[in-house]
Protein backbone atom coordinates (compact mmCIF):
# COMPACT_ATOMS: atom_id res chain seq x y z
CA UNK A 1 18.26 19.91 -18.35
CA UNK A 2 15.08 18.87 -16.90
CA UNK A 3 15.46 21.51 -13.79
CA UNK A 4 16.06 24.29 -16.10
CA UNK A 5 13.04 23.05 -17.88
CA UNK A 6 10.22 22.06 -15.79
CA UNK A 7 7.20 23.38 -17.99
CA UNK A 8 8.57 20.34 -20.30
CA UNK A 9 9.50 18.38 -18.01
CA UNK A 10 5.80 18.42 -16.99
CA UNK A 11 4.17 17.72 -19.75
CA UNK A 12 7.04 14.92 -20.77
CA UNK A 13 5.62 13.31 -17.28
CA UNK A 14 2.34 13.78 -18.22
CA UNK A 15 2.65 12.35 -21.53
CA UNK A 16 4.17 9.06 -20.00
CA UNK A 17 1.87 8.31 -17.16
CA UNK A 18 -0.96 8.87 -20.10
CA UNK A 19 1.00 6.43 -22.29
CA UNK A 20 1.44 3.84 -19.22
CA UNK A 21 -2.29 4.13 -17.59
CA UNK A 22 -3.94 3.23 -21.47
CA UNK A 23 -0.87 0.59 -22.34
CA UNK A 24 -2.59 -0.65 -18.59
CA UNK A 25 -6.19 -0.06 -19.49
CA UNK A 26 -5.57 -2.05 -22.55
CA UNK A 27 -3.81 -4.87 -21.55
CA UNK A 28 -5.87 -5.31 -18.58
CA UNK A 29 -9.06 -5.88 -20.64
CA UNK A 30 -7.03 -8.35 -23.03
CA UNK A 31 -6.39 -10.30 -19.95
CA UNK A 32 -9.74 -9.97 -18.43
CA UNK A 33 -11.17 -10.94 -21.90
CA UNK A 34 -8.96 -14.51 -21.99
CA UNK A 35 -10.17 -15.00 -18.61
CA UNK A 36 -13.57 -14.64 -19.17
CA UNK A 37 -15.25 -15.30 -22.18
CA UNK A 38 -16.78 -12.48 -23.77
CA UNK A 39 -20.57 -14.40 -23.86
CA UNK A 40 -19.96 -14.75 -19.78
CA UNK A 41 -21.37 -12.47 -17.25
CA UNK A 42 -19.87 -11.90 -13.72
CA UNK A 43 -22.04 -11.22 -11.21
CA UNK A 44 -21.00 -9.09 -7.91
CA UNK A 45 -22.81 -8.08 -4.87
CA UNK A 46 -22.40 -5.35 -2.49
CA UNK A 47 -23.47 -7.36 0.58
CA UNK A 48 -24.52 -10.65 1.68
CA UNK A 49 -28.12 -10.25 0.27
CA UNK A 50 -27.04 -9.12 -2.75
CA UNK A 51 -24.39 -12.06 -3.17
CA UNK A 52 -27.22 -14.75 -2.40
CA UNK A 53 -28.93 -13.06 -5.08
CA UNK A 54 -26.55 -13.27 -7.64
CA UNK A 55 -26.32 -17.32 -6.74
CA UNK A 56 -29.96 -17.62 -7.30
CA UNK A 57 -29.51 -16.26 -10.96
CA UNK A 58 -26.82 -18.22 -11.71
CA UNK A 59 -28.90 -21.17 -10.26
CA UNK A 60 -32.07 -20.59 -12.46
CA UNK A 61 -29.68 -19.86 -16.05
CA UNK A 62 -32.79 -17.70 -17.15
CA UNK A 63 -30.30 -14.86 -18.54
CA UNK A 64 -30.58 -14.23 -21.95
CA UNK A 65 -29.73 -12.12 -25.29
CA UNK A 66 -31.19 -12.64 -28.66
CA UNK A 67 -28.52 -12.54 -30.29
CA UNK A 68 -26.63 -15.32 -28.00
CA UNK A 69 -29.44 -17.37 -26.32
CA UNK A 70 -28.12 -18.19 -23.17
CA UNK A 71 -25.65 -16.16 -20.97
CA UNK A 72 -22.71 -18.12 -18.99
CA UNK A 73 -23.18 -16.96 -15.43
CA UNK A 74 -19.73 -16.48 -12.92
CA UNK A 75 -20.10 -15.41 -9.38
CA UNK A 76 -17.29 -12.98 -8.64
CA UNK A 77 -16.61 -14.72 -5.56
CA UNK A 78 -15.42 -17.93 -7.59
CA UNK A 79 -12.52 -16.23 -9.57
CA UNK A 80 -8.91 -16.20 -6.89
CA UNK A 81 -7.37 -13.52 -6.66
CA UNK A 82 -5.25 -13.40 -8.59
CA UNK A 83 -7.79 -13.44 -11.66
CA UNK A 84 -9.73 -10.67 -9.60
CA UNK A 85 -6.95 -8.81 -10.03
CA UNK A 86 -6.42 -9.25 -13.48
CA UNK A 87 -10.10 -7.97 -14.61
CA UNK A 88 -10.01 -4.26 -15.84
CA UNK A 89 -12.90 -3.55 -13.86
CA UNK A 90 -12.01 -3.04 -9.99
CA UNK A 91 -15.20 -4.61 -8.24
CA UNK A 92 -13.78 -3.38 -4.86
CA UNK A 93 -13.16 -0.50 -5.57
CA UNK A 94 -16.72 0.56 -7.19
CA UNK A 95 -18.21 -1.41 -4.37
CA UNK A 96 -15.90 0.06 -1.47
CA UNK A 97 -17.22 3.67 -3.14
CA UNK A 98 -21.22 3.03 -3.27
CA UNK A 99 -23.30 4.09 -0.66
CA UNK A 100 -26.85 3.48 -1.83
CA UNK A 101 -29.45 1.35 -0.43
CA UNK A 102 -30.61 -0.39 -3.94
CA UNK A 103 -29.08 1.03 -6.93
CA UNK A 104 -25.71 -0.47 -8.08
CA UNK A 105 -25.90 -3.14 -5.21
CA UNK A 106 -26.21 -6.01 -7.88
CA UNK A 107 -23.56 -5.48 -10.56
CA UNK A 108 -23.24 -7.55 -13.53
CA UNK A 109 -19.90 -7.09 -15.60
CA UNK A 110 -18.77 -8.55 -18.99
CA UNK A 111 -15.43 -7.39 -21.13
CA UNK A 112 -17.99 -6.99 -24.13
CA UNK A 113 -21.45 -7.29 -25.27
CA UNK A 114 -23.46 -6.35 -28.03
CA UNK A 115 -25.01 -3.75 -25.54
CA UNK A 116 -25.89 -3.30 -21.62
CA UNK A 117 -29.25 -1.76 -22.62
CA UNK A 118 -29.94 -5.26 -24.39
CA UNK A 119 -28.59 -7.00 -21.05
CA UNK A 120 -30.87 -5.02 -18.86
CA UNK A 121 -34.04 -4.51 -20.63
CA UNK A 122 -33.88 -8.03 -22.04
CA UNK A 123 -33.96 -9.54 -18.59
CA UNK A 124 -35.99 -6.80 -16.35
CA UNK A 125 -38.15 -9.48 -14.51
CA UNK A 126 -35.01 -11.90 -13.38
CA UNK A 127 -32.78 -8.61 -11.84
CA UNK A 128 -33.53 -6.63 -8.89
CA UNK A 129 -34.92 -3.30 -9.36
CA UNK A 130 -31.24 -1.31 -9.12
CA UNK A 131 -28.95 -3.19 -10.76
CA UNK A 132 -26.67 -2.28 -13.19
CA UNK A 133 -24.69 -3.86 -16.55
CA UNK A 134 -21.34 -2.80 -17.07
CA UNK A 135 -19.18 -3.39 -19.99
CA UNK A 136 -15.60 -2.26 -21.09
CA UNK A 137 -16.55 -3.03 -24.40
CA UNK A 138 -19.89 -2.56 -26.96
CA UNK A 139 -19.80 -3.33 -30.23
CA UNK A 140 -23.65 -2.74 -30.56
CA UNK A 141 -24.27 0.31 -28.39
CA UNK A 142 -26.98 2.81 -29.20
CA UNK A 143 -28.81 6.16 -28.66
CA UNK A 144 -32.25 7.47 -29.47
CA UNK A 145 -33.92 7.08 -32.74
CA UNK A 146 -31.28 4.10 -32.74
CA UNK A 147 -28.14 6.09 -33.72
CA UNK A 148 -25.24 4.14 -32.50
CA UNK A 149 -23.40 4.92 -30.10
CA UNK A 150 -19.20 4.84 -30.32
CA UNK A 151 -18.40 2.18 -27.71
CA UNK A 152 -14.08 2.25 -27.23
CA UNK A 153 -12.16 1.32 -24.52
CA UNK A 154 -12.16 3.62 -21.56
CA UNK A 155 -15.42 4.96 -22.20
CA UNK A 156 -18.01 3.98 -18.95
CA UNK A 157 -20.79 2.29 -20.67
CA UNK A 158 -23.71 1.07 -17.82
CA UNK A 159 -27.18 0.33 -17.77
CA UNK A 160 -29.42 -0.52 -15.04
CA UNK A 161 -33.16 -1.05 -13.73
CA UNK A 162 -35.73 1.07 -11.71
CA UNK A 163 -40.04 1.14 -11.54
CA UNK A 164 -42.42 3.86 -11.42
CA UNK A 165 -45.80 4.12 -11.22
CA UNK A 166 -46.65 7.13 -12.36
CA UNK A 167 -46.34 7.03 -16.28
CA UNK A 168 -46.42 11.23 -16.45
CA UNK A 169 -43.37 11.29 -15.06
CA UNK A 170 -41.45 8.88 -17.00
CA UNK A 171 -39.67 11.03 -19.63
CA UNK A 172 -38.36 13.07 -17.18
CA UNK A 173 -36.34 10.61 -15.47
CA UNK A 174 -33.75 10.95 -17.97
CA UNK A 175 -32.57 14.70 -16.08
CA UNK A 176 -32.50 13.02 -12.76
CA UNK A 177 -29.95 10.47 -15.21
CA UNK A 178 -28.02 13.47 -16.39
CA UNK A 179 -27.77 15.85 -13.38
CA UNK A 180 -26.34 12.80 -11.15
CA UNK A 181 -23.72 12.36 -13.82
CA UNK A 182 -23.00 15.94 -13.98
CA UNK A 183 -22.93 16.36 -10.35
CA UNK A 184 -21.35 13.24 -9.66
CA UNK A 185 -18.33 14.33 -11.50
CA UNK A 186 -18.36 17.45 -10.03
CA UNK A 187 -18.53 15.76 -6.69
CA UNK A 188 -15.09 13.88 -7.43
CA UNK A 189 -13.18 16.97 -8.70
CA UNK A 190 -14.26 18.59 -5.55
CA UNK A 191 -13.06 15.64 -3.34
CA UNK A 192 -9.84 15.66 -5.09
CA UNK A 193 -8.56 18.74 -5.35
CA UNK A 194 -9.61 19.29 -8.93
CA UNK A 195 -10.61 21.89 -11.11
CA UNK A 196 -14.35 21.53 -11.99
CA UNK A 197 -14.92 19.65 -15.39
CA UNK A 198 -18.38 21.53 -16.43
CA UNK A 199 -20.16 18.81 -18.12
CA UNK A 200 -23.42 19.98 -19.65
CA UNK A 201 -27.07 18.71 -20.12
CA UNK A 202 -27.98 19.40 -23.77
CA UNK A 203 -31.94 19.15 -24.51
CA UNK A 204 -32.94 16.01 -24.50
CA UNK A 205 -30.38 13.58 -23.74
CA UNK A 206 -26.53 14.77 -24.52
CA UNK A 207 -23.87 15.63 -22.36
CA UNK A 208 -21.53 18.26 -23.39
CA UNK A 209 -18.00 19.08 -22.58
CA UNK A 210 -16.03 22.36 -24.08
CA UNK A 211 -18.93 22.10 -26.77
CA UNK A 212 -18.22 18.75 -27.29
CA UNK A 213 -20.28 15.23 -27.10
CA UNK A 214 -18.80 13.27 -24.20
CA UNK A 215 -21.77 11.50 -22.94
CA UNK A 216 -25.59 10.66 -23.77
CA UNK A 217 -28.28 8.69 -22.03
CA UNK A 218 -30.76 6.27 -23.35
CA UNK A 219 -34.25 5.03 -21.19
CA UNK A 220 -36.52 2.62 -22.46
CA UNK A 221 -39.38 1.64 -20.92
CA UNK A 222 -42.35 -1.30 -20.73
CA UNK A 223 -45.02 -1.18 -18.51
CA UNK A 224 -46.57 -4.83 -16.71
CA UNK A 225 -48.37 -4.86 -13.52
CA UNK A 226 -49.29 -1.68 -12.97
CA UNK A 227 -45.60 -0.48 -13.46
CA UNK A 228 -43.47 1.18 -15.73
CA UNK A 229 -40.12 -1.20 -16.17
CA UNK A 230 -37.61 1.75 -16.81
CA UNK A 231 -34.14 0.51 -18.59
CA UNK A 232 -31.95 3.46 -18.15
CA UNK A 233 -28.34 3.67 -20.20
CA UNK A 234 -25.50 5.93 -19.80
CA UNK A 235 -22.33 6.12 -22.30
CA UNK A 236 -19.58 8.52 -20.92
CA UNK A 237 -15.75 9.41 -22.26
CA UNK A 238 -14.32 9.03 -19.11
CA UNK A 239 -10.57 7.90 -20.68
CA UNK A 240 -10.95 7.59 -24.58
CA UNK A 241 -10.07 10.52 -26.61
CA UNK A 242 -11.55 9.86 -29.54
CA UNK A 243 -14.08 9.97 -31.14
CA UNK A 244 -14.60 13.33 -29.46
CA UNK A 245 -12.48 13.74 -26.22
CA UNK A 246 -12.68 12.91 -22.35
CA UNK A 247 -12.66 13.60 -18.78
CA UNK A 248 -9.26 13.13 -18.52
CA UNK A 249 -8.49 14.81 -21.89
CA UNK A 250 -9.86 17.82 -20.80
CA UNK A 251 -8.60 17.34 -16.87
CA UNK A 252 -4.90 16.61 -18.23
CA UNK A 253 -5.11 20.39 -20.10
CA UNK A 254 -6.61 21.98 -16.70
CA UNK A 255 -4.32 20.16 -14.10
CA UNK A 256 -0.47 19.05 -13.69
CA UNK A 257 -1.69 16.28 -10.98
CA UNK A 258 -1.78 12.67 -11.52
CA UNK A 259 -4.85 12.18 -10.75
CA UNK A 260 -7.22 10.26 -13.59
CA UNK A 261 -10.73 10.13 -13.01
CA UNK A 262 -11.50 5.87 -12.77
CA UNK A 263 -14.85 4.67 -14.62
CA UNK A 264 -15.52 2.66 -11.03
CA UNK A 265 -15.39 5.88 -9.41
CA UNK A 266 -17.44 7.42 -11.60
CA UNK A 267 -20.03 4.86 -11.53
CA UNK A 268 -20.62 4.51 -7.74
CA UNK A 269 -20.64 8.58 -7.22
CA UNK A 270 -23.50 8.57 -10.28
CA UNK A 271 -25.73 5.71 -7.79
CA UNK A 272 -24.85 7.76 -4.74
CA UNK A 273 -25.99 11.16 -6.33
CA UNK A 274 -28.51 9.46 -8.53
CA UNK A 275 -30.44 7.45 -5.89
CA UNK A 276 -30.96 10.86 -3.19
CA UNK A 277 -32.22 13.00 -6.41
CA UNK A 278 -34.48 10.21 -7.65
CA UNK A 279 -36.03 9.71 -4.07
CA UNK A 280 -36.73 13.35 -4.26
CA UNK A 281 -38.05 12.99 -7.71
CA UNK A 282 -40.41 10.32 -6.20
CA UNK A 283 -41.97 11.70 -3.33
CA UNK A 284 -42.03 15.28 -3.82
CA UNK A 285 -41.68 16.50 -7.41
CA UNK A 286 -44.57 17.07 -9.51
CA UNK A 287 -43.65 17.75 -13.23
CA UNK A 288 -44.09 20.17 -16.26
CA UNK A 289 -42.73 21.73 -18.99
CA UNK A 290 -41.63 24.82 -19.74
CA UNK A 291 -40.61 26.95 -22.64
CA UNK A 292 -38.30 29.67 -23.13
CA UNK A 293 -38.03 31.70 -26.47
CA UNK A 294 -33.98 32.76 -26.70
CA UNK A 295 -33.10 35.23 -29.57
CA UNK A 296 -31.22 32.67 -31.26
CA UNK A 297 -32.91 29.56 -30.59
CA UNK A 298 -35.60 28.15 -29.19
CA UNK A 299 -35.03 25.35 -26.03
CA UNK A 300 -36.81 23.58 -23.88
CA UNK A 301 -36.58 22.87 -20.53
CA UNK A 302 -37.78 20.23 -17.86
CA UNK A 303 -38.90 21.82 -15.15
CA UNK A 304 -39.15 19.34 -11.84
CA UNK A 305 -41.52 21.41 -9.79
CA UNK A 306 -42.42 20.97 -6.02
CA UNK A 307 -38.68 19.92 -5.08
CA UNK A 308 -36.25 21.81 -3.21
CA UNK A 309 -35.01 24.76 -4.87
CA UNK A 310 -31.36 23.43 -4.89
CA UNK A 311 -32.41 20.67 -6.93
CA UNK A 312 -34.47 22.76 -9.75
CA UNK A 313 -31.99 24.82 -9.50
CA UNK A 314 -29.05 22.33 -10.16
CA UNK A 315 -31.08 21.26 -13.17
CA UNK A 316 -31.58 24.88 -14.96
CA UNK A 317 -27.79 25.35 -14.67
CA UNK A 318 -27.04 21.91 -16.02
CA UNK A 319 -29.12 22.24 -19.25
């Protein structure tokens, strides 16, 4: 019956790997959250450096939230195995997947927090400029103008550190946020075989998929020493369907494959894209806005001037 069916028989296999890869996602992060305590923080390194790093941290204990004092500190490299592979967040696998030279080198993971953001910006001064929070859970996430921010399971929640000096350029580093995400994502469909999920930028912070919210960005800055201490924070449906939809909602209705897009992958194809467009953003772009009057609305547009055209023009196709 299944031969003389296969349209269901299709969609009965989809329907069961979805049912088996969330039963996964969920029990995974159970498990990782009765291994490690939801106050703790693991620290992971990409190399050597990194690693030394993260002991130095744990070392000085000067990791805090206000609304928990003091952070419990775990080196990656202290759980066996066997707990590495119980934590829903695949270390090796992000780390096997990033190729930068400073962003995303230095991750910290927990199964929840009140928020990344708070992690981050909290703590600038004691992290590395590049390194990134990661959470599976939030229960205290938040956008601009402090809306909150839905925070389920599956959804990639991250927020990391970077400088500037130039304080005119600040509030446009939020595009170079949203066009790695959207062309990090296209990146992996095109690696894989997929069809292209469109995500869009929507003026000033939003990402859109088939007109709806999947995704928005939140940067926060302070500025000490002659620098501006950028907090940057990213919230993106990459597996929970609700409380709008997904990546893999949406891929599921476009493909018959298997393949599920993985928040680790994800997150090192965002640093890889992310660190060559904000290197470009650095040393060559010059910035200004522009306005364009549409017939039914009015938008406006960051325009990053001075950098190559396939940049710009990556970002006015985006928004």
């Amino acid at each position: 019956m299944l031969l003389q069916n296969p349209v269901s028989t299709a969609s009965l296999l989809l329907a069961a790997s979805r049912r088996v890869y969330n039963y996964h996602l969920s029990t995974y992060t159970l498990m990782a959250s009765s291994v490690v305590d939801c106050s703790s923080l693991v620290l992971c390194g990409k190399s050597l450096t990194e690693n030394e790093t993260a002991k130095a941290i744990k070392a000085n204990n000067t990791l805090k939230l206000s609304d928990k004092g003091e952070l419990s500190i775990i080196l990656l490299s202290e759980f066996n195995k066997n707990v590495m592979q119980q934590q829903s967040f695949q270390f090796s696998s992000f780390m096997n997947s990033l190729s930068t030279n400073q962003f995303g080198r230095l991750l910290i993971w927990s199964p929840q927090l009140s928020s990344t953001h708070d992690v981050i910006s909290q703590n600038f001064c004691e992290l590395p400029v590049g390194t990134v929070c990661v959470a599976d859970i939030q229960n205290k996430g938040r956008g601009r103008s402090k809306n909150v921010w839905e925070s389920p399971l599956g959804c990639l929640m991250f927020s990391f550190t970077l400088q500037m000096e130039d304080g005119r350029v600040v509030p446009l580093v939020q595009y170079v946020v949203s066009l790695a995400i959207t062309e990090a994502i296209k990146d992996i469909c095109d690696k894989n075989g997929l069809p292209c999920i469109d995500v869009k930028i929507k003026w000033p912070n939003d990402l859109y998929l088939n007109g709806f919210k999947v995704g928005g960005i939140l940067c926060t800055s302070t500025y000490k020493s002659k620098k501006f201490n950028i907090s940057a924070g990213i919230g993106l449906n990459v597996n929970n369907e609700k409380p709008t939809t997904s990546l893999n909602t949406v891929l599921r209705e476009l493909s018959v494959g298997a393949y599920q897009f993985q928040r680790e992958d994800v997150l090192a194809a965002f640093f890889n894209k992310f660190e060559k467009f904000f290197d470009l953003f650095q040393n060559q772009g010059t910035v200004g806005i522009s306005y364009e009057i549409d017939p039914n609305r009015v938008r406006r547009r960051a325009m990053v001037r001075s950098l190559p055209s396939d940049l710009t023009d990556m970002i006015e196709l985006c928004i």
